[in-house]
PDB file of N, CA and C in Angstrom:
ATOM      1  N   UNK A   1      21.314   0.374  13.581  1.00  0.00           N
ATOM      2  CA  UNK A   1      22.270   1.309  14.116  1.00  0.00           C
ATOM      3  C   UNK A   1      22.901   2.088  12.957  1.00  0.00           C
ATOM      4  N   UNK A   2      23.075   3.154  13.162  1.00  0.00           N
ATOM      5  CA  UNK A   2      23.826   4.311  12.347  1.00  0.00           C
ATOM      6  C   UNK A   2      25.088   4.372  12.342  1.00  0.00           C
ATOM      7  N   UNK A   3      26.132   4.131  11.503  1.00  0.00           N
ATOM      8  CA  UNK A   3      27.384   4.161  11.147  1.00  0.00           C
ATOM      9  C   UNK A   3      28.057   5.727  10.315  1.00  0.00           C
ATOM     10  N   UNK A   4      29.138   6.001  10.377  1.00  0.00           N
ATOM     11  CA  UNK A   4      29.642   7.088  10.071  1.00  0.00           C
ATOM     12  C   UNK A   4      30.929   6.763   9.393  1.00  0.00           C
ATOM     13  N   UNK A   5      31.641   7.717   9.100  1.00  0.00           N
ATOM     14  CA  UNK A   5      33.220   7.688   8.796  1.00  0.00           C
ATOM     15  C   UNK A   5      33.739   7.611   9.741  1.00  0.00           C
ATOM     16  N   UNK A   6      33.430   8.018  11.097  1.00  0.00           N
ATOM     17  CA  UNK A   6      33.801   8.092  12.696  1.00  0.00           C
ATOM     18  C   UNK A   6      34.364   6.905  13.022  1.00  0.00           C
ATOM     19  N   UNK A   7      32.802   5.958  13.175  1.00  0.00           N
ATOM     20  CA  UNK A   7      32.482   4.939  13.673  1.00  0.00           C
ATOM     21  C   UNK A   7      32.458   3.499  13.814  1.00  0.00           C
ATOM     22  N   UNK A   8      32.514   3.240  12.065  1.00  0.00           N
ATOM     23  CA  UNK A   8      32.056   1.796  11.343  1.00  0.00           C
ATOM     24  C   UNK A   8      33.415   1.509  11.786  1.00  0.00           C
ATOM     25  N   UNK A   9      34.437   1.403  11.152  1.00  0.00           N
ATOM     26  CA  UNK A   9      35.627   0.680  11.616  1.00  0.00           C
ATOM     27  C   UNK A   9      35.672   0.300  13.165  1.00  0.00           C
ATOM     28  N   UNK A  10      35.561   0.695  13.841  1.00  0.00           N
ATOM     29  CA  UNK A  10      35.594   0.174  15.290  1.00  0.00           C
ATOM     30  C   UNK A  10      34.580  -0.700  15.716  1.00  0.00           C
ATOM     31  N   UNK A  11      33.367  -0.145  15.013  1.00  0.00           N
ATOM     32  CA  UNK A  11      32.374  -1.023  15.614  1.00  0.00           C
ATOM     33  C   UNK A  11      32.032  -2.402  14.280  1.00  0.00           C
ATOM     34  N   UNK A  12      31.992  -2.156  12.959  1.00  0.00           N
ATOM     35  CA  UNK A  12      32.492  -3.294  12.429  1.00  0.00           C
ATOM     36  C   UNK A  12      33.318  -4.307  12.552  1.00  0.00           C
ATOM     37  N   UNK A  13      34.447  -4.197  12.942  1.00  0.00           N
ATOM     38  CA  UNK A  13      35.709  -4.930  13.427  1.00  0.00           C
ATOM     39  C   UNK A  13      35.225  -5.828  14.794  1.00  0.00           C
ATOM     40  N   UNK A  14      34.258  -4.867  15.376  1.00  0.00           N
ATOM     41  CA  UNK A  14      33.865  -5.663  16.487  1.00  0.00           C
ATOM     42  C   UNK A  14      32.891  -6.377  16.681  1.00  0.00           C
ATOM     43  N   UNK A  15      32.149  -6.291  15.973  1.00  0.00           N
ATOM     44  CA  UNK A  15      30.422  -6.870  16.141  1.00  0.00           C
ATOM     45  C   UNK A  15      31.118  -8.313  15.661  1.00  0.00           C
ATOM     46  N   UNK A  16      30.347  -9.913  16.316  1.00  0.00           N
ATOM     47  CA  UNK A  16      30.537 -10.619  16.351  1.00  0.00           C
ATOM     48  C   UNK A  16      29.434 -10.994  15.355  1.00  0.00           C
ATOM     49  N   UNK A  17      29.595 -12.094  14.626  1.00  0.00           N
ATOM     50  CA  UNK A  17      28.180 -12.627  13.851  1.00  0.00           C
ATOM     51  C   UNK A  17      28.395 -11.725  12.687  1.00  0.00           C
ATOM     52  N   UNK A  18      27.390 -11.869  11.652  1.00  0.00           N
ATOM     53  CA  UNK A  18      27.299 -11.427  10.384  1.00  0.00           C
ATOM     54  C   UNK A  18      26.423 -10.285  10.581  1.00  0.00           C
ATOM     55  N   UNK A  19      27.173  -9.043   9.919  1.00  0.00           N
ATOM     56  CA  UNK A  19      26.256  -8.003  10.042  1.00  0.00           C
ATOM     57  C   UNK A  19      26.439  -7.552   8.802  1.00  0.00           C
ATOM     58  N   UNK A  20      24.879  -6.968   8.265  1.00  0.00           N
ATOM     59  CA  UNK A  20      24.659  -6.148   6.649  1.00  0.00           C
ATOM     60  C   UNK A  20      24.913  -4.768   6.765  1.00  0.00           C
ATOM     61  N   UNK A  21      25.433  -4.117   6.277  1.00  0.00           N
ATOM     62  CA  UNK A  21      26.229  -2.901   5.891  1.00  0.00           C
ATOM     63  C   UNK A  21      25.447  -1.964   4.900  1.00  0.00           C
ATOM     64  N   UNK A  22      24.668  -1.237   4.910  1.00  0.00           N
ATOM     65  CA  UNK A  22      23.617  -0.754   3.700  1.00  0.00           C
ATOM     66  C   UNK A  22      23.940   1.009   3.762  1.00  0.00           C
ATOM     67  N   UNK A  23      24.307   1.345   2.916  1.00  0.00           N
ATOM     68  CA  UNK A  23      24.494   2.518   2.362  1.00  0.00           C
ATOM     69  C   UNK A  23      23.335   3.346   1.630  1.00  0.00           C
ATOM     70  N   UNK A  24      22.704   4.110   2.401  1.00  0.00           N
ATOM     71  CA  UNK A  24      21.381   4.669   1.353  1.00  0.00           C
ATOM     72  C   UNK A  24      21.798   6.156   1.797  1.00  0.00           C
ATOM     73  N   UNK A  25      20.477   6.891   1.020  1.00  0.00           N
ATOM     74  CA  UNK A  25      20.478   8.535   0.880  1.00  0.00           C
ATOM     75  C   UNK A  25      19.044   9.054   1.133  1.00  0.00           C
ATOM     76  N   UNK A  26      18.787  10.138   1.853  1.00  0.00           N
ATOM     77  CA  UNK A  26      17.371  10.316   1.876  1.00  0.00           C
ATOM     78  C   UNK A  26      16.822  10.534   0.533  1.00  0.00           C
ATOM     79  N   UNK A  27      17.472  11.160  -0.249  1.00  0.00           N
ATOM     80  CA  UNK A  27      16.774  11.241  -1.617  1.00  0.00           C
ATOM     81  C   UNK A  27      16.589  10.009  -2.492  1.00  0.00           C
ATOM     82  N   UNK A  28      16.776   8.497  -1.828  1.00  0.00           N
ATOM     83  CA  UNK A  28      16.767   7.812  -2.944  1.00  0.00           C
ATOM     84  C   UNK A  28      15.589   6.974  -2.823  1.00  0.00           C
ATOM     85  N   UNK A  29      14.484   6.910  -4.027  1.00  0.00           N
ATOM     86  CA  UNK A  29      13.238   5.915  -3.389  1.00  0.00           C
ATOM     87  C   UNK A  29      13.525   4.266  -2.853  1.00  0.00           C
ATOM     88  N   UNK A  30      14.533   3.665  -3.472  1.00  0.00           N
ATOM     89  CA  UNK A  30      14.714   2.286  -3.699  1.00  0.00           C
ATOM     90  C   UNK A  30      15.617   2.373  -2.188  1.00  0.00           C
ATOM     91  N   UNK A  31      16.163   3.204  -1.197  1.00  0.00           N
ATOM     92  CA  UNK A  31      16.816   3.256   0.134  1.00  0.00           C
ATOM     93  C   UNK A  31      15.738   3.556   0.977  1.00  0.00           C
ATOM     94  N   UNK A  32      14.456   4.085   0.760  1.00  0.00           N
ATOM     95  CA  UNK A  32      13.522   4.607   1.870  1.00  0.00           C
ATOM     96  C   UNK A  32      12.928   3.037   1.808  1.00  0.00           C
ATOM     97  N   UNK A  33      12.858   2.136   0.134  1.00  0.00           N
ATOM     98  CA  UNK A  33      12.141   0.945   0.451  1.00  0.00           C
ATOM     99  C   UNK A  33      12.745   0.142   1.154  1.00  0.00           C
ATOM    100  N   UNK A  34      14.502   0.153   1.351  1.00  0.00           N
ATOM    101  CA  UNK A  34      15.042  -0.798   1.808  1.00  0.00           C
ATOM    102  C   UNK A  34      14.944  -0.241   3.545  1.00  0.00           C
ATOM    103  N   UNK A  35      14.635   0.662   3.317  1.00  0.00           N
ATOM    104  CA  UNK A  35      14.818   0.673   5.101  1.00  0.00           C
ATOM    105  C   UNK A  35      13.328   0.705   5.512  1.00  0.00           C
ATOM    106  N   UNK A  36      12.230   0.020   5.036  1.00  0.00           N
ATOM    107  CA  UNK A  36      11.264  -0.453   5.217  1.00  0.00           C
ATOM    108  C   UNK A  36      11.042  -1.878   5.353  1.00  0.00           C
ATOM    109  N   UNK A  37      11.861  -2.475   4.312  1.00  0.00           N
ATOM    110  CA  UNK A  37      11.711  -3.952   3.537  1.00  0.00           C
ATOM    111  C   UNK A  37      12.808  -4.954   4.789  1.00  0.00           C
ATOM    112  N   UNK A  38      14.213  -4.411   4.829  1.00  0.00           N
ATOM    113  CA  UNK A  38      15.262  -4.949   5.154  1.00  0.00           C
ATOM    114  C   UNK A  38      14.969  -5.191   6.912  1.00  0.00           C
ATOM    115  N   UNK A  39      14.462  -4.372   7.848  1.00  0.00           N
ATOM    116  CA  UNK A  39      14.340  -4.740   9.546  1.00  0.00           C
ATOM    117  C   UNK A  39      13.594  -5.472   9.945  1.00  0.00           C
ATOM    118  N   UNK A  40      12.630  -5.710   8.741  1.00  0.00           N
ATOM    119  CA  UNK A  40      11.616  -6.973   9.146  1.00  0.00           C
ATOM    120  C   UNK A  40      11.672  -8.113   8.046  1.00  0.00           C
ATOM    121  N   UNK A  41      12.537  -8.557   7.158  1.00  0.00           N
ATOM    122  CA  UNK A  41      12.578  -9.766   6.646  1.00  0.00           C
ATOM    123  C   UNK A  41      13.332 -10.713   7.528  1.00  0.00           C
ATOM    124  N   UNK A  42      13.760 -11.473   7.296  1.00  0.00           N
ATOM    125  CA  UNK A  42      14.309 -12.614   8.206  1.00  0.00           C
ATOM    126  C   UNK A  42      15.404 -13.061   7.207  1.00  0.00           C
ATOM    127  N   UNK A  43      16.446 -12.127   7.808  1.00  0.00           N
ATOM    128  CA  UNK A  43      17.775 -12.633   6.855  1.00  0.00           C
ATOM    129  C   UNK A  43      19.231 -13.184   8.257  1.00  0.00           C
ATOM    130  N   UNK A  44      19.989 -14.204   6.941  1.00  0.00           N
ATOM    131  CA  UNK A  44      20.860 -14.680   8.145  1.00  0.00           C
ATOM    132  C   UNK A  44      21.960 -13.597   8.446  1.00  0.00           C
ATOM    133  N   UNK A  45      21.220 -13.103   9.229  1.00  0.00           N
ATOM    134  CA  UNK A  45      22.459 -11.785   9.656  1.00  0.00           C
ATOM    135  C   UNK A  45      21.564 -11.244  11.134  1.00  0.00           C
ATOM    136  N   UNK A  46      23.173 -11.136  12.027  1.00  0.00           N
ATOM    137  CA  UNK A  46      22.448 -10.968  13.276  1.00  0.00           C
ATOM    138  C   UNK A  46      22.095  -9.423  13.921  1.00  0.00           C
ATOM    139  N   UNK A  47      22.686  -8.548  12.506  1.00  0.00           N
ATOM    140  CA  UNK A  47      21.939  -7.118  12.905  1.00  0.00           C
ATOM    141  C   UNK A  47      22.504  -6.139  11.215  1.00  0.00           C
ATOM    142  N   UNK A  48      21.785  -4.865  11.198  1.00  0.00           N
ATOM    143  CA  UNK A  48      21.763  -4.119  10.278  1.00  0.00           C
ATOM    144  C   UNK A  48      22.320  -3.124  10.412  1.00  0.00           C
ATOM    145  N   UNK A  49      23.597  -2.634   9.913  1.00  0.00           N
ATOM    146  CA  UNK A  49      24.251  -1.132   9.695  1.00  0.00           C
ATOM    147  C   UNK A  49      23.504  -0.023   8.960  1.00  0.00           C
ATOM    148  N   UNK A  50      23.420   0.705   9.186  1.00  0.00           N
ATOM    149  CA  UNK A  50      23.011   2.005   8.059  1.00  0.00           C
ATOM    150  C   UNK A  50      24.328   3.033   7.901  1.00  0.00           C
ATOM    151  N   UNK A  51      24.386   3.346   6.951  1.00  0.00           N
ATOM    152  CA  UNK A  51      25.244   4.648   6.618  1.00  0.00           C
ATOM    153  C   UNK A  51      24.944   5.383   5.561  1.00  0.00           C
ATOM    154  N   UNK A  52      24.675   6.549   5.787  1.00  0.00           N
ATOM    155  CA  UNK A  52      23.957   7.721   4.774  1.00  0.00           C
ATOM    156  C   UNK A  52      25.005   8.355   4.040  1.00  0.00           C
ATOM    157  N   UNK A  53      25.336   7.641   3.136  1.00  0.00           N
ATOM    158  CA  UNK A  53      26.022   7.697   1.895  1.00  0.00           C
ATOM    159  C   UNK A  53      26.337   9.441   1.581  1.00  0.00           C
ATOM    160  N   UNK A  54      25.320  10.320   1.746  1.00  0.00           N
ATOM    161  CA  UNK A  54      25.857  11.753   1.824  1.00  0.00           C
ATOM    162  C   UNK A  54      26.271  12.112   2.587  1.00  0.00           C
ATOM    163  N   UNK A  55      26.474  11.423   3.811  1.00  0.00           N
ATOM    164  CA  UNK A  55      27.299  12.105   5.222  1.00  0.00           C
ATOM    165  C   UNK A  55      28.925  11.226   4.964  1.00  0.00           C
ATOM    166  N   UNK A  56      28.494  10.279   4.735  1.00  0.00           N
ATOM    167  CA  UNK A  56      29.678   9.160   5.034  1.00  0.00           C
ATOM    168  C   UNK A  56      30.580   9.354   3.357  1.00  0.00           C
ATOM    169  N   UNK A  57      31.370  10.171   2.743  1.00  0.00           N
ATOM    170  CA  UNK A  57      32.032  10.270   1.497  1.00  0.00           C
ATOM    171  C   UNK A  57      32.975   9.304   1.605  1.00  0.00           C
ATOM    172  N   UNK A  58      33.845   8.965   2.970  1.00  0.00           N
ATOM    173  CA  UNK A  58      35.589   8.829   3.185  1.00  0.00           C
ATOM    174  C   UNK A  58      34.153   7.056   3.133  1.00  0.00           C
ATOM    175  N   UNK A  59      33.548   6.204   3.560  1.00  0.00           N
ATOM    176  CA  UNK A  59      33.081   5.016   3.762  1.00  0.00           C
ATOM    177  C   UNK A  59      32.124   4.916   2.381  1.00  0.00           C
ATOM    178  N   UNK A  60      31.929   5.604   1.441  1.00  0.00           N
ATOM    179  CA  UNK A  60      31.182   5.375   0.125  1.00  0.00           C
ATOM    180  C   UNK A  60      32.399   5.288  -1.109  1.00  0.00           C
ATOM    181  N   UNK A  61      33.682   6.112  -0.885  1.00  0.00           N
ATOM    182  CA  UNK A  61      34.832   5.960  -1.390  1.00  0.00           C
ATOM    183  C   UNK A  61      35.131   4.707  -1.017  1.00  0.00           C
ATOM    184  N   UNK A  62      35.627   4.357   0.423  1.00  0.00           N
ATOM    185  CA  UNK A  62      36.325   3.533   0.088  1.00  0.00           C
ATOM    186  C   UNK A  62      35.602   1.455   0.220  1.00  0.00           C
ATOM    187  N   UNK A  63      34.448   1.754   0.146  1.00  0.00           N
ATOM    188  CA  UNK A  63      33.631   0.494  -0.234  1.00  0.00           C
ATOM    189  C   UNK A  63      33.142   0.358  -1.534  1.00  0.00           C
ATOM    190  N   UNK A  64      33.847   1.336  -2.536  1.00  0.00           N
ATOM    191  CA  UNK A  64      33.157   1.506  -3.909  1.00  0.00           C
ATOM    192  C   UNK A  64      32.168   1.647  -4.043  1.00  0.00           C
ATOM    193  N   UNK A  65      31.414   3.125  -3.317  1.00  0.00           N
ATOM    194  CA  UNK A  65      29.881   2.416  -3.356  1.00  0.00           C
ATOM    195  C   UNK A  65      29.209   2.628  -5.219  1.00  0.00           C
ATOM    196  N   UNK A  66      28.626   2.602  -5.980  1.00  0.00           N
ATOM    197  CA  UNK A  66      28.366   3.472  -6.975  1.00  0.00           C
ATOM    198  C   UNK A  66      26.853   3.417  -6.901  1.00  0.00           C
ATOM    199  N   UNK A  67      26.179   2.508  -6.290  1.00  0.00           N
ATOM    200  CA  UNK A  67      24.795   3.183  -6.716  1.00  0.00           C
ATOM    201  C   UNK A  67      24.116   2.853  -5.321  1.00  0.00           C
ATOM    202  N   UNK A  68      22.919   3.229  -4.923  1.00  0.00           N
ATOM    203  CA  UNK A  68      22.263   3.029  -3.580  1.00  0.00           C
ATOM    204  C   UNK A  68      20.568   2.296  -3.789  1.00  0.00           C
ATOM    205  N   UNK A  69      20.799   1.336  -3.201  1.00  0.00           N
ATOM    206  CA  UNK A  69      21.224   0.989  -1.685  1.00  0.00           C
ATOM    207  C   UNK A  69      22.420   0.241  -2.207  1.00  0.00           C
ATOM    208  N   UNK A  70      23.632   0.523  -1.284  1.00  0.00           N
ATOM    209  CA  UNK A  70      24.462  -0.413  -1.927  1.00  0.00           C
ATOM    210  C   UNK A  70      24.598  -1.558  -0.355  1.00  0.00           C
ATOM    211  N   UNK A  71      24.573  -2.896  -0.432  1.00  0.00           N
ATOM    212  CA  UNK A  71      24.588  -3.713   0.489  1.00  0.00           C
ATOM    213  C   UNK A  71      26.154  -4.441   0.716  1.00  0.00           C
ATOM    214  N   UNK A  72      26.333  -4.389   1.816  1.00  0.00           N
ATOM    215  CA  UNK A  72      28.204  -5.574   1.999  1.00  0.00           C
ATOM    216  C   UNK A  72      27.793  -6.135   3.473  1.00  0.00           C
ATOM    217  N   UNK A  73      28.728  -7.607   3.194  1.00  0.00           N
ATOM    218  CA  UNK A  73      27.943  -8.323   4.398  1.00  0.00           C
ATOM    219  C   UNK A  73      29.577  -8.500   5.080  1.00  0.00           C
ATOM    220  N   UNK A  74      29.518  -8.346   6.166  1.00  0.00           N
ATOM    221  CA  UNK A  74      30.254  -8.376   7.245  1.00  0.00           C
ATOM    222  C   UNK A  74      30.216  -9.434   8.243  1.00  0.00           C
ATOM    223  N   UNK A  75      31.405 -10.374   8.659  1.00  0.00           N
ATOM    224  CA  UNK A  75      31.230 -11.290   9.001  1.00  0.00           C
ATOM    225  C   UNK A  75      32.805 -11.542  10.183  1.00  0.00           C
ATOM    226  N   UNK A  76      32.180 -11.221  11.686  1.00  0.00           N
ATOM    227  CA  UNK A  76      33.392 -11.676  12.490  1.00  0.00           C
ATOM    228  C   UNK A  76      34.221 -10.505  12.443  1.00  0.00           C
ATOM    229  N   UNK A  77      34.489  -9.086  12.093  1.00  0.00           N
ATOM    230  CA  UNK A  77      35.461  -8.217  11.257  1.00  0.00           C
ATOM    231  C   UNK A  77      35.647  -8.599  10.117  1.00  0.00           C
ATOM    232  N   UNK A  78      35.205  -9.205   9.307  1.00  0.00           N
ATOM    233  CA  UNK A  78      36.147  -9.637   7.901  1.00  0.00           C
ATOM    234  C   UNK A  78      34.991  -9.612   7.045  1.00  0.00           C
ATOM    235  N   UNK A  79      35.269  -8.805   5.901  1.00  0.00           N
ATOM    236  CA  UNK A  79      35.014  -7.951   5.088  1.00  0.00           C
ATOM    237  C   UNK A  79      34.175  -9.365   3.566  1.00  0.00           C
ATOM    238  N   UNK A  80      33.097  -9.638   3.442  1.00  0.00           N
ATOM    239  CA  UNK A  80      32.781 -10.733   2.158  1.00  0.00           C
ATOM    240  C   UNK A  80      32.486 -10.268   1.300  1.00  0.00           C
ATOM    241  N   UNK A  81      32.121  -8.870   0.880  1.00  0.00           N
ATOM    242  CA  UNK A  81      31.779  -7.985  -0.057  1.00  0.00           C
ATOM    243  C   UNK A  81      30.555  -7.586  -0.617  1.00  0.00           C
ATOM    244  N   UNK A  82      29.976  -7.114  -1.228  1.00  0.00           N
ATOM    245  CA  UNK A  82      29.200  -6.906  -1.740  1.00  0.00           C
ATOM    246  C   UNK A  82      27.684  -7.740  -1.847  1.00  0.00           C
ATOM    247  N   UNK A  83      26.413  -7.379  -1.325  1.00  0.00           N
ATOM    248  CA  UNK A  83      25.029  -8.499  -1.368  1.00  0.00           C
ATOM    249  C   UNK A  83      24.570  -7.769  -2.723  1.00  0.00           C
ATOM    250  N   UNK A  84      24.620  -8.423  -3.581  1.00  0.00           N
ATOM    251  CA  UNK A  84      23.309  -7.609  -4.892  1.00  0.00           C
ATOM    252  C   UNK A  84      22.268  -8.514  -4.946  1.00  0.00           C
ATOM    253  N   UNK A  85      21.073  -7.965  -4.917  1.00  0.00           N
ATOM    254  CA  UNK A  85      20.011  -8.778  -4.665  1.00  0.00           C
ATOM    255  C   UNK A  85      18.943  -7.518  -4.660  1.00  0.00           C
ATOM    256  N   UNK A  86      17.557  -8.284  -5.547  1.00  0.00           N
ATOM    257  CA  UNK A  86      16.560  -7.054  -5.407  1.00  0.00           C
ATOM    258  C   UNK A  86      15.968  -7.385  -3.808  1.00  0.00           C
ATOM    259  N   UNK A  87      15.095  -6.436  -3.626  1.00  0.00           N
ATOM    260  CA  UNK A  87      14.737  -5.928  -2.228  1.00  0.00           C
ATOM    261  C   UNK A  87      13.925  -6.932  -1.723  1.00  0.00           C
ATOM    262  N   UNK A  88      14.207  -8.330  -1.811  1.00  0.00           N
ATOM    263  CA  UNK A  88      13.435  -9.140  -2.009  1.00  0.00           C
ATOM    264  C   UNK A  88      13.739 -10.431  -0.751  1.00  0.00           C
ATOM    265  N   UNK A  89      13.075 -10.741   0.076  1.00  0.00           N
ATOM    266  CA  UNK A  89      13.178 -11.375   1.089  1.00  0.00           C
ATOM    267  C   UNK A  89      14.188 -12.766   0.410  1.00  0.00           C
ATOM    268  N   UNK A  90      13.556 -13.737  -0.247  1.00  0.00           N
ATOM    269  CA  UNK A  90      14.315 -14.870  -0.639  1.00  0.00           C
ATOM    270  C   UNK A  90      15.270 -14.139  -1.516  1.00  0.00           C
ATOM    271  N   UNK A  91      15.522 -13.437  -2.336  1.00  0.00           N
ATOM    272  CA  UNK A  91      16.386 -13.192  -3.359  1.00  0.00           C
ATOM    273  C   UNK A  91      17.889 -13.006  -2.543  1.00  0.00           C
ATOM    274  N   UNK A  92      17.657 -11.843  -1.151  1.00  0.00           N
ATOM    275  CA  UNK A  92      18.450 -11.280  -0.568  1.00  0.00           C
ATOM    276  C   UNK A  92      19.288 -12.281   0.738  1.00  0.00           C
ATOM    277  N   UNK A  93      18.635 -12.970   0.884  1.00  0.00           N
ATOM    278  CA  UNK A  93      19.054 -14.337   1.781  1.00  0.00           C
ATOM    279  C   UNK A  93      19.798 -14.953   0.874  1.00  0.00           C
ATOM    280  N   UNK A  94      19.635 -15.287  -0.301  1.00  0.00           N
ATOM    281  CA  UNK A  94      20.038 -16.568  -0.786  1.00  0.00           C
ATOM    282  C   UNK A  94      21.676 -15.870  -1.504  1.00  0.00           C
ATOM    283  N   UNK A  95      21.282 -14.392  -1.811  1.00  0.00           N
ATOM    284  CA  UNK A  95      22.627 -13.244  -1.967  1.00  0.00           C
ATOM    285  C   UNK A  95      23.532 -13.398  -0.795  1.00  0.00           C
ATOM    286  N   UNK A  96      22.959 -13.047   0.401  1.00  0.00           N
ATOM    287  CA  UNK A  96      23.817 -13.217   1.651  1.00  0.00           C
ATOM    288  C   UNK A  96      24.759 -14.379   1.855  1.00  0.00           C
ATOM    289  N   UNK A  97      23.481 -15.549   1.568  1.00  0.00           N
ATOM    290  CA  UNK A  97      24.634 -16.920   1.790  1.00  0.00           C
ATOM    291  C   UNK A  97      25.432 -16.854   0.381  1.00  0.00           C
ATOM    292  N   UNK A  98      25.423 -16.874  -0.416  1.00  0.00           N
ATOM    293  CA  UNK A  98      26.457 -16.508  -1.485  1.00  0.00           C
ATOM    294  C   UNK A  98      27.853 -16.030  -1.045  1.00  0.00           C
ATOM    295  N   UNK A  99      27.107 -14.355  -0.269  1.00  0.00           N
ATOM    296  CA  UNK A  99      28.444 -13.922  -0.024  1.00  0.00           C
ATOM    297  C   UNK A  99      29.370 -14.315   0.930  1.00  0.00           C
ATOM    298  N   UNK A 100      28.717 -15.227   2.129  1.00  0.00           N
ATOM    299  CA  UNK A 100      29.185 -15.417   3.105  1.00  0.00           C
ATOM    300  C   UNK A 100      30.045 -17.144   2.674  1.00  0.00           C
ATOM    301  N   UNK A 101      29.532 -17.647   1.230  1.00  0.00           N
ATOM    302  CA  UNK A 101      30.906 -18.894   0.997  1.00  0.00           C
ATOM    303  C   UNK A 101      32.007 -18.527   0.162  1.00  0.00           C
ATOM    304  N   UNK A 102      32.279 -16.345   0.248  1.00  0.00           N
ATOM    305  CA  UNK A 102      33.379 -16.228  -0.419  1.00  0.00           C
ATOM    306  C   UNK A 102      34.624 -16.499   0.486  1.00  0.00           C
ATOM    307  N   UNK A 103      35.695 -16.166   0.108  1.00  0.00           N
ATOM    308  CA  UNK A 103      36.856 -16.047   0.850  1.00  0.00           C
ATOM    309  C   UNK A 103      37.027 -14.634   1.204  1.00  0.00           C
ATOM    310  N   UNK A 104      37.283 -14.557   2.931  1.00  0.00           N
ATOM    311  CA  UNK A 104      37.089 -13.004   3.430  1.00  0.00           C
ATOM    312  C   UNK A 104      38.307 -12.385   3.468  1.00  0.00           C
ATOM    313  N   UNK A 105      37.841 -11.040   3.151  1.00  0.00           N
ATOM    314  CA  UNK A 105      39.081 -10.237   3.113  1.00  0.00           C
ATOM    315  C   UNK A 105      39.093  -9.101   4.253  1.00  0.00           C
ATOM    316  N   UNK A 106      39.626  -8.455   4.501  1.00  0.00           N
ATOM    317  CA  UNK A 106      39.856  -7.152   5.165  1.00  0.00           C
ATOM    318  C   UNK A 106      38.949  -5.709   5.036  1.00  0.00           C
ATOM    319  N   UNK A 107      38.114  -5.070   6.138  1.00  0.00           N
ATOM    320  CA  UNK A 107      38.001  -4.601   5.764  1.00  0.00           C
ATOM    321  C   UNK A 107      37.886  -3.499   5.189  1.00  0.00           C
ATOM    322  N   UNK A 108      37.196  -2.769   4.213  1.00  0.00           N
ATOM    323  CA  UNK A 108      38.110  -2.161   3.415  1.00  0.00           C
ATOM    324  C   UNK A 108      38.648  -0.419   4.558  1.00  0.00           C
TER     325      UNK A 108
END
């Protein structure tokens, strides 16, 4: 599903379960791989955000994005921060559960 500056807050806040948050750009090669790589691995997350980082300025500001794909895992409404992990089925799971034994914050 496609997220906006509109949108994400309402529907983030609401989605139940852990959802990944991915920020890409059509111009970027390493975002065309993740939106190849990321809908068919098997990660613990029960669905995938997109937001196109050149539409979305006010949601790339204020998630810090600085480089793309940038990944944040979302959990219940509450904000765990940031997945860094290469595009990599085990790498990116084992990132996820990482982020998901931080302490959650708000989000942003």
């Amino acid at each position: 599903m496609e997220l906006d500056d509109g949108t994400a807050d309402a529907v983030l806040l609401a989605a139940p379960g852990r959802s990944l948050l991915i920020f890409t750009s059509a111009g970027c090669a390493s975002c065309r791989l993740a939106r190849q790589v990321l809908p068919t691995a098997a990660l613990p997350v029960e669905r995938l955000y997109w937001v196109d980082a050149e539409r979305s300025g006010g949601l790339v500001q204020r998630y810090g994005v600085f480089h793309l794909p940038a990944l944040f895992l979302i959990g219940d409404g509450d904000f765990f921060g940031p997945v860094q992990a290469p595009l990599r089925e085990p790498a990116l799971v084992a990132a996820i559960q990482a982020a998901a034994a931080r302490e959650p914050e708000e989000i942003p």
